[in-house]
PDB file of N, CA and C in Angstrom:
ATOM      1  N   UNK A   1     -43.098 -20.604 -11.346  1.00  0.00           N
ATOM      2  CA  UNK A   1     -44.131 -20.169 -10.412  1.00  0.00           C
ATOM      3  C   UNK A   1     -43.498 -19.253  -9.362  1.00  0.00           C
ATOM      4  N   UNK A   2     -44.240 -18.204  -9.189  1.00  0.00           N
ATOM      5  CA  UNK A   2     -43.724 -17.180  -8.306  1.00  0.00           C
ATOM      6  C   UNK A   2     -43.865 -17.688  -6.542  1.00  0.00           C
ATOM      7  N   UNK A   3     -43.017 -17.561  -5.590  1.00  0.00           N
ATOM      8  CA  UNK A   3     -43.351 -17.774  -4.470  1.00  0.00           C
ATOM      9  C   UNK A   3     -44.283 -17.410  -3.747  1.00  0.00           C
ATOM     10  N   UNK A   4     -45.299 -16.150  -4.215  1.00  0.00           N
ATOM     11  CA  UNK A   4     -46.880 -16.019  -3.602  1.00  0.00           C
ATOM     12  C   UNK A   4     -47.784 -16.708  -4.150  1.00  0.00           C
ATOM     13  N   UNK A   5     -47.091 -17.615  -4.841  1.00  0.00           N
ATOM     14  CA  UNK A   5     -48.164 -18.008  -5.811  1.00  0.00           C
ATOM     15  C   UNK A   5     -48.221 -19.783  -5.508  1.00  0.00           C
ATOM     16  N   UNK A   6     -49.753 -20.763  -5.155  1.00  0.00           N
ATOM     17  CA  UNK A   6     -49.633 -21.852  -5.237  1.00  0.00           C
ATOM     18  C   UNK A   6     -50.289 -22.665  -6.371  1.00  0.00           C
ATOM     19  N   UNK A   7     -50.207 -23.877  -6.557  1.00  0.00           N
ATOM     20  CA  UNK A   7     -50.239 -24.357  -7.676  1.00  0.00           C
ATOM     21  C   UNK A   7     -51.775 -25.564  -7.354  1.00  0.00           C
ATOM     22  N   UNK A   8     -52.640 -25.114  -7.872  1.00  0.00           N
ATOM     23  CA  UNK A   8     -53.667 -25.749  -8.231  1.00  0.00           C
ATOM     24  C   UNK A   8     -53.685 -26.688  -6.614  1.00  0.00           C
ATOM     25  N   UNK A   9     -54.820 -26.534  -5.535  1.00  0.00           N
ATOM     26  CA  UNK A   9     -54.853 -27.226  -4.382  1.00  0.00           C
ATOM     27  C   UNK A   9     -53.236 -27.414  -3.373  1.00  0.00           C
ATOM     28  N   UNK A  10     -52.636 -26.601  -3.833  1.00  0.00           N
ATOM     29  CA  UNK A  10     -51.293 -26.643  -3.111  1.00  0.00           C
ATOM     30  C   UNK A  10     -51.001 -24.982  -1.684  1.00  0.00           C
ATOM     31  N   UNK A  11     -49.975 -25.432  -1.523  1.00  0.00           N
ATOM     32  CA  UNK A  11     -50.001 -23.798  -0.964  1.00  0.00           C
ATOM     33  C   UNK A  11     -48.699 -22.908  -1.441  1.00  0.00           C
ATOM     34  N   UNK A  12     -48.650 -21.626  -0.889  1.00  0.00           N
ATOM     35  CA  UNK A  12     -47.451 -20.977  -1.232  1.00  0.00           C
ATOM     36  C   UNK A  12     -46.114 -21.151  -0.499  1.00  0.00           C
ATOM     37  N   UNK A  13     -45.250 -21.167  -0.526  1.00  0.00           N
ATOM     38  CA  UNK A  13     -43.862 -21.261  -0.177  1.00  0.00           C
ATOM     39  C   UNK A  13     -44.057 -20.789   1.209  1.00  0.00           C
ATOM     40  N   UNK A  14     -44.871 -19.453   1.416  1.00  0.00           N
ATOM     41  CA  UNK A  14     -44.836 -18.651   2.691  1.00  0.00           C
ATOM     42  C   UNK A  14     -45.609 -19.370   3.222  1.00  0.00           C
ATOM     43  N   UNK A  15     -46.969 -20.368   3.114  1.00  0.00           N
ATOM     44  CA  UNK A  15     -47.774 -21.073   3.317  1.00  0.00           C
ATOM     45  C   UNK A  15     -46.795 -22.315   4.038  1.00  0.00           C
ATOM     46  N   UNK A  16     -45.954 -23.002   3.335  1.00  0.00           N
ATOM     47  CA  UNK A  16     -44.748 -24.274   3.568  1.00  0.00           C
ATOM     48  C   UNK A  16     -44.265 -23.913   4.728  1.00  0.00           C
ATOM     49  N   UNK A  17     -43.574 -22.608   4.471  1.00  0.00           N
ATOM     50  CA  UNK A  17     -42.666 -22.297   5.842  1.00  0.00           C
ATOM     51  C   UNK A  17     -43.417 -22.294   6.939  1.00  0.00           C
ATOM     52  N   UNK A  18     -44.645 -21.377   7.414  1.00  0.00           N
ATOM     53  CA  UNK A  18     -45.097 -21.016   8.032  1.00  0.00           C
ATOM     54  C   UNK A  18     -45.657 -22.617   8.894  1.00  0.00           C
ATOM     55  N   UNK A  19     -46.233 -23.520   7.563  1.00  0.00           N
ATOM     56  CA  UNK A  19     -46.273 -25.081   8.388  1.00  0.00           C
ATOM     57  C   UNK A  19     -45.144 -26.183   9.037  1.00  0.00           C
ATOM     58  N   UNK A  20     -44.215 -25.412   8.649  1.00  0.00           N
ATOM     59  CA  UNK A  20     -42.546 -25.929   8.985  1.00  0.00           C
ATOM     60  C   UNK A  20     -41.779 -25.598  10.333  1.00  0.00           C
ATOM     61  N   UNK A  21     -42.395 -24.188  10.422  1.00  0.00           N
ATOM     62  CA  UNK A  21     -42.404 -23.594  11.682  1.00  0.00           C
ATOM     63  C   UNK A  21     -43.046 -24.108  12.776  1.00  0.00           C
ATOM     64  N   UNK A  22     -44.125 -24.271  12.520  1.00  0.00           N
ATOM     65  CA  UNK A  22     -45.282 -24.734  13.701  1.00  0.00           C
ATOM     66  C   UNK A  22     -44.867 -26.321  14.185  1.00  0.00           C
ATOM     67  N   UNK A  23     -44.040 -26.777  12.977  1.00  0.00           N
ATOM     68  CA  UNK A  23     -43.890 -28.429  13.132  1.00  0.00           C
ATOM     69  C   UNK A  23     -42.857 -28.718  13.882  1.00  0.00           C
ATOM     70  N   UNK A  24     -41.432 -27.634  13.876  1.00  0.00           N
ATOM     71  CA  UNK A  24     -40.843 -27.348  14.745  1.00  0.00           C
ATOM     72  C   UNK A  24     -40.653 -26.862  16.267  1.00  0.00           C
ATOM     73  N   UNK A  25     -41.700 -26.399  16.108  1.00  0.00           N
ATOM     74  CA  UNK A  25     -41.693 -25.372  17.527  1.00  0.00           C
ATOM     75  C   UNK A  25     -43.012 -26.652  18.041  1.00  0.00           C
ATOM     76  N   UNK A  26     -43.434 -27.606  17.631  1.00  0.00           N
ATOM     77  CA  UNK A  26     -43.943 -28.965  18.240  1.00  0.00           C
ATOM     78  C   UNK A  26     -42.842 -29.585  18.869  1.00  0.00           C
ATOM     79  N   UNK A  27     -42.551 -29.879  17.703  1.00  0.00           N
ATOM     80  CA  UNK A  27     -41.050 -30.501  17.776  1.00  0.00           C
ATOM     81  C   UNK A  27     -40.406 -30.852  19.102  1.00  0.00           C
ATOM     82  N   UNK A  28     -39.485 -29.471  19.663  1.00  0.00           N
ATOM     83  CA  UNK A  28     -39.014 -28.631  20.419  1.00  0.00           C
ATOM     84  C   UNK A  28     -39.580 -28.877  21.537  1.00  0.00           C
ATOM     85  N   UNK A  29     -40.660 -28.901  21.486  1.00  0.00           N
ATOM     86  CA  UNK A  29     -41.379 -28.685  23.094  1.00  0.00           C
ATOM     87  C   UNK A  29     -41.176 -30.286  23.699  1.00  0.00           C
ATOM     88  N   UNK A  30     -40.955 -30.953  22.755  1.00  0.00           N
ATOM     89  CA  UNK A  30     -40.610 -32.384  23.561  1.00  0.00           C
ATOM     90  C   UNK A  30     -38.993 -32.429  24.107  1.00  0.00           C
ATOM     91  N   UNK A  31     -38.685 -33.054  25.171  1.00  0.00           N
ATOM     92  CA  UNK A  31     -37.809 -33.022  26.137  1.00  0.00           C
ATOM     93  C   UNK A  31     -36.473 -33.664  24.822  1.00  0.00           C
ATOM     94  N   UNK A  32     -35.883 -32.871  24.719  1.00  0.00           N
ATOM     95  CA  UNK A  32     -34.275 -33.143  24.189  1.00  0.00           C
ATOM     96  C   UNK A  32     -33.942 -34.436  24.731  1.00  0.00           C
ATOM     97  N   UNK A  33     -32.924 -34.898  23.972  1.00  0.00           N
ATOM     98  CA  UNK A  33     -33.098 -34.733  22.312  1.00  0.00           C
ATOM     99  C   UNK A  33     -33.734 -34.842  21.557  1.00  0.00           C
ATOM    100  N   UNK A  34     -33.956 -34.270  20.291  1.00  0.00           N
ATOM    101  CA  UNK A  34     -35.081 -34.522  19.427  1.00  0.00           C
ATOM    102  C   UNK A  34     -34.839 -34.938  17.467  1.00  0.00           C
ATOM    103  N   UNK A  35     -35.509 -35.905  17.186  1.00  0.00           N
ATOM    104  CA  UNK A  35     -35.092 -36.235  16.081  1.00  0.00           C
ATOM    105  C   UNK A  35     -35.839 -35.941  15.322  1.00  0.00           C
ATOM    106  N   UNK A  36     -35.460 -35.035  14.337  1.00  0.00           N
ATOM    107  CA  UNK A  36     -36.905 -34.558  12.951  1.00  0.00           C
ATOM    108  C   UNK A  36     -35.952 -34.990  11.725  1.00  0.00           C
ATOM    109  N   UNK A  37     -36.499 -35.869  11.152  1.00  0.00           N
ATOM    110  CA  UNK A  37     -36.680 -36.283   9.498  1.00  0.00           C
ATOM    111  C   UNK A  37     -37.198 -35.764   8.818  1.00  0.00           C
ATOM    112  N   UNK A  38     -36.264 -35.124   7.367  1.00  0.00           N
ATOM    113  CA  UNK A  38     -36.921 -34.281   6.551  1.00  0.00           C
ATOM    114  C   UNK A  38     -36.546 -34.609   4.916  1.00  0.00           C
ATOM    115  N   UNK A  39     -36.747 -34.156   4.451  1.00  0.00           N
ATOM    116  CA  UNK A  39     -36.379 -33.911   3.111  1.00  0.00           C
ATOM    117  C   UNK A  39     -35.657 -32.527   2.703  1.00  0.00           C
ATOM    118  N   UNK A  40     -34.826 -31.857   1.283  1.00  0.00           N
ATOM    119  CA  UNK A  40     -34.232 -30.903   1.563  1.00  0.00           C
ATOM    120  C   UNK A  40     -35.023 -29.407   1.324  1.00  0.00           C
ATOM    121  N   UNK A  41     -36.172 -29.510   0.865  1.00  0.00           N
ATOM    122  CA  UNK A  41     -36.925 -28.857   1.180  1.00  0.00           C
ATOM    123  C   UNK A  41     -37.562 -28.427   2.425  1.00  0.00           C
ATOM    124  N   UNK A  42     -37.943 -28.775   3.031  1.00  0.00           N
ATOM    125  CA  UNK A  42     -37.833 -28.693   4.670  1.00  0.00           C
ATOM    126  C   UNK A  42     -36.660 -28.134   5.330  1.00  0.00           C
ATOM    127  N   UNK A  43     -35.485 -28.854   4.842  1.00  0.00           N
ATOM    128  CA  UNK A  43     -34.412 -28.208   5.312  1.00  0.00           C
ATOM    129  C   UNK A  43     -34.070 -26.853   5.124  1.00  0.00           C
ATOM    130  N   UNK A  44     -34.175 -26.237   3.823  1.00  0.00           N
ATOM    131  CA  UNK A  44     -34.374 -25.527   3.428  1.00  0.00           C
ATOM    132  C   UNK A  44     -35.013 -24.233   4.633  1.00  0.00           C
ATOM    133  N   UNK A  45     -36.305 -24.660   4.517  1.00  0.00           N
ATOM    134  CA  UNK A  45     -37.586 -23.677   5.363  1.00  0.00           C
ATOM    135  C   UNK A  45     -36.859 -23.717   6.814  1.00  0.00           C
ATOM    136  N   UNK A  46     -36.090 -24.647   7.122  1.00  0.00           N
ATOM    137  CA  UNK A  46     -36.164 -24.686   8.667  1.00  0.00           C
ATOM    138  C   UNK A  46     -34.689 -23.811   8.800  1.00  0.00           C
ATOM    139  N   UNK A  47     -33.624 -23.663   7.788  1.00  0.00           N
ATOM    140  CA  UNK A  47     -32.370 -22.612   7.418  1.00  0.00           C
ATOM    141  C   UNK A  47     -33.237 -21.300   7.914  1.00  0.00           C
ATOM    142  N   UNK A  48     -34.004 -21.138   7.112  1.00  0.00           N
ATOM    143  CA  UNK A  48     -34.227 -19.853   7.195  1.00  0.00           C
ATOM    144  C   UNK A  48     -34.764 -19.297   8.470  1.00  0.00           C
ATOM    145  N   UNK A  49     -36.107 -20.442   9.542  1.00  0.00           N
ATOM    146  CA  UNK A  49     -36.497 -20.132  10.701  1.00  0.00           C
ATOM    147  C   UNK A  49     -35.080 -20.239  11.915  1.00  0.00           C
ATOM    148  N   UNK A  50     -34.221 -20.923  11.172  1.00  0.00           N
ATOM    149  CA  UNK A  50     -33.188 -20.640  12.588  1.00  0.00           C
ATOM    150  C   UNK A  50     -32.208 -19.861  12.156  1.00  0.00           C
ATOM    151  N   UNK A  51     -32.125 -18.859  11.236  1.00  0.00           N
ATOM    152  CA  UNK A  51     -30.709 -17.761  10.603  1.00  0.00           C
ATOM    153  C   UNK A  51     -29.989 -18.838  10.555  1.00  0.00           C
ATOM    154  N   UNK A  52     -29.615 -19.748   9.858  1.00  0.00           N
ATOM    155  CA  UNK A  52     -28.647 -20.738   9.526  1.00  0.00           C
ATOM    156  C   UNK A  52     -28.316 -19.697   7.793  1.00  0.00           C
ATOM    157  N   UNK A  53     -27.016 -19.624   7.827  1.00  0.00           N
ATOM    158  CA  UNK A  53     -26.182 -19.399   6.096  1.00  0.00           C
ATOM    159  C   UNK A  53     -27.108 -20.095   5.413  1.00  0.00           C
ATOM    160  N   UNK A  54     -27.191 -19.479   4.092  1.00  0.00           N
ATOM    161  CA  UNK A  54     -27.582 -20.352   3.367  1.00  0.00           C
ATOM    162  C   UNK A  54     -26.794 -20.981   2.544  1.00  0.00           C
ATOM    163  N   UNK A  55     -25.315 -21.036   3.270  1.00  0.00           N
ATOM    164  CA  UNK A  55     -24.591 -21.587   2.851  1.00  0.00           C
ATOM    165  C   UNK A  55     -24.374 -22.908   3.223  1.00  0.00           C
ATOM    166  N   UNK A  56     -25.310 -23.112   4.277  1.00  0.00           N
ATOM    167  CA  UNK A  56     -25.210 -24.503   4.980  1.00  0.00           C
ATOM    168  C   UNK A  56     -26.308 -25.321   4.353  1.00  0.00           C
ATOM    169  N   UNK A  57     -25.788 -25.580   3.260  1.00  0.00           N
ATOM    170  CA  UNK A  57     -26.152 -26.590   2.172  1.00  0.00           C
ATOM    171  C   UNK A  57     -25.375 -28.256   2.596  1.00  0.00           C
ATOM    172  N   UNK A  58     -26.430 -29.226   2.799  1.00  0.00           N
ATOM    173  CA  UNK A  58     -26.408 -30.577   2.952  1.00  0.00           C
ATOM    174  C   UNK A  58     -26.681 -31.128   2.103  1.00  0.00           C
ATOM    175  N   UNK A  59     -25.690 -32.411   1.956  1.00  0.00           N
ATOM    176  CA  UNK A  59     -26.219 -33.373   0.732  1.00  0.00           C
ATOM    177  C   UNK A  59     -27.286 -34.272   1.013  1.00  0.00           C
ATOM    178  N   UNK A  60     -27.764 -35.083   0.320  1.00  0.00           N
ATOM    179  CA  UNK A  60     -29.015 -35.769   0.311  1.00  0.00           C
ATOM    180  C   UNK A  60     -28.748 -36.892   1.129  1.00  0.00           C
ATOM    181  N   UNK A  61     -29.771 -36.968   1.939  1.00  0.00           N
ATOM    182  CA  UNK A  61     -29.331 -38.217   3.117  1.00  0.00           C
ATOM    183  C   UNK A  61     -28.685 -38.117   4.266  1.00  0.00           C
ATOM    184  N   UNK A  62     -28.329 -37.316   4.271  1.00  0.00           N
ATOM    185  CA  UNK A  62     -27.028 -36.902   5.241  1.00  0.00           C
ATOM    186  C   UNK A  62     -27.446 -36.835   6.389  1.00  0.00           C
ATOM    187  N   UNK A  63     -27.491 -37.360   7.229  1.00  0.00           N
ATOM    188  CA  UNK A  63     -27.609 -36.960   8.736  1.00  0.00           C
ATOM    189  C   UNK A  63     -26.858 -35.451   9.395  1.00  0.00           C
ATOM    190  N   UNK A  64     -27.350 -34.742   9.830  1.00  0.00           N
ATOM    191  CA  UNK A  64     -27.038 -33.278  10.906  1.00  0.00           C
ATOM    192  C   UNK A  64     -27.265 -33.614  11.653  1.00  0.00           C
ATOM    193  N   UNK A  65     -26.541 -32.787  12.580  1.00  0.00           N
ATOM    194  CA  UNK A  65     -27.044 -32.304  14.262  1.00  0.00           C
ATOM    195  C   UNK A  65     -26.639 -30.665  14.325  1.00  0.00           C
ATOM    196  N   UNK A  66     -27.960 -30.755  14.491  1.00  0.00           N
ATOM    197  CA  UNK A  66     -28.051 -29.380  14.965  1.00  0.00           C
ATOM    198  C   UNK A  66     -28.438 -28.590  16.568  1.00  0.00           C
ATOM    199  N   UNK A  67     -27.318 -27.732  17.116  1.00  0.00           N
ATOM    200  CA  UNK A  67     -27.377 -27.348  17.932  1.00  0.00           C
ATOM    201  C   UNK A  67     -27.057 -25.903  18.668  1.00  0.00           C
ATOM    202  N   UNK A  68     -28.095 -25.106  19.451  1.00  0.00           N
ATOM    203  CA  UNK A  68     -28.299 -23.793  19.948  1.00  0.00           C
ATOM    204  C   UNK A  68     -26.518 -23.594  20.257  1.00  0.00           C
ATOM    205  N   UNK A  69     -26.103 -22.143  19.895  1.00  0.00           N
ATOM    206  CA  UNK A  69     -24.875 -22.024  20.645  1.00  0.00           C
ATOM    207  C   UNK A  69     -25.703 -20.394  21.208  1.00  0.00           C
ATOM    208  N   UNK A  70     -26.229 -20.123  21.281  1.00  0.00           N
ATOM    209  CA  UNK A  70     -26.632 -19.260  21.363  1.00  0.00           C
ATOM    210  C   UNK A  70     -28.004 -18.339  21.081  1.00  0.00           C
ATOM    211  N   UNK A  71     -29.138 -17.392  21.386  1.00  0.00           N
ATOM    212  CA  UNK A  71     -30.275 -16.872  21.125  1.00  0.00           C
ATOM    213  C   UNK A  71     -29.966 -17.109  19.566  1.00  0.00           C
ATOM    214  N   UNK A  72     -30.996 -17.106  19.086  1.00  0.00           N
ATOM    215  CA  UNK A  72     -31.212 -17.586  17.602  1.00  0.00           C
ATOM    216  C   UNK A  72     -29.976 -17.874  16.887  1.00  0.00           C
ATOM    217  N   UNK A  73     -28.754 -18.785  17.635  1.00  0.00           N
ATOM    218  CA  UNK A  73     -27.903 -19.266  16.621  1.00  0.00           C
ATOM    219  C   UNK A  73     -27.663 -20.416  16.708  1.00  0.00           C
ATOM    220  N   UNK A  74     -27.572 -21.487  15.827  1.00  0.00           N
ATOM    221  CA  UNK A  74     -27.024 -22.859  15.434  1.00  0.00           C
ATOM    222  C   UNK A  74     -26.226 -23.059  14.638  1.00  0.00           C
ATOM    223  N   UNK A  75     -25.025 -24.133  15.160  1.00  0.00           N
ATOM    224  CA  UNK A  75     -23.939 -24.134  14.759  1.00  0.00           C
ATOM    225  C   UNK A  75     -24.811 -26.472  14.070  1.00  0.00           C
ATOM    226  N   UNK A  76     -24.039 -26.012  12.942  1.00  0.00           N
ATOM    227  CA  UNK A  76     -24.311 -27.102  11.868  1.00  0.00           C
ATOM    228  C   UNK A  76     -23.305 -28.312  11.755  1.00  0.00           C
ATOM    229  N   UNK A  77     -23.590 -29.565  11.778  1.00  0.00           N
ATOM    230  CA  UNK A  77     -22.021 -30.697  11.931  1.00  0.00           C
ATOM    231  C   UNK A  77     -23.152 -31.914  11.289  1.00  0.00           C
ATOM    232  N   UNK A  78     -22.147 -32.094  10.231  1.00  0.00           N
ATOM    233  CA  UNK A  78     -22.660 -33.569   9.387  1.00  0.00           C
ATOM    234  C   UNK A  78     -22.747 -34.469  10.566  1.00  0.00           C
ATOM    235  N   UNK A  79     -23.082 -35.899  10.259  1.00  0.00           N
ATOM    236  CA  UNK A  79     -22.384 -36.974  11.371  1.00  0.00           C
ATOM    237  C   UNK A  79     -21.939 -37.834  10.805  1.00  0.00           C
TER     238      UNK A  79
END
């Protein structure tokens, strides 16, 4: 399946992100620290809204912390 494309009552990838975004920037607005539980799909969508590598590949389960070092940059640390 192509990424513009969703699958029978589903949405598109750009559709995912775009709800991944909004769930974040909720998120966020609550007073630090903040804890979001995801799956690696999510993780995924949320790489891409903060310019994270996409080399910053996590294994399953894994706890992160993620934190601003800078205007749109985050620096990535297992725990």
């Amino acid at each position: 399946m192509r990424a513009r494309e969703a699958p029978e009552g589903g949405e598109t990838y750009a559709e995912f992100c775009a709800r991944v975004d909004e769930g974040l920037i909720r998120a966020l607005a609550y007073p630090a620290p903040v804890l979001v539980v995801a799956h690696g799909g999510i993780f995924a969508a949320l790489r891409r809204l903060l310019g994270l590598a996409p080399s910053a590949q996590i294994g399953n389960a894994v706890p992160v912390r993620l934190e601003p070092v800078g205007p749109r940059s985050w620096a990535v640390a297992e725990l």
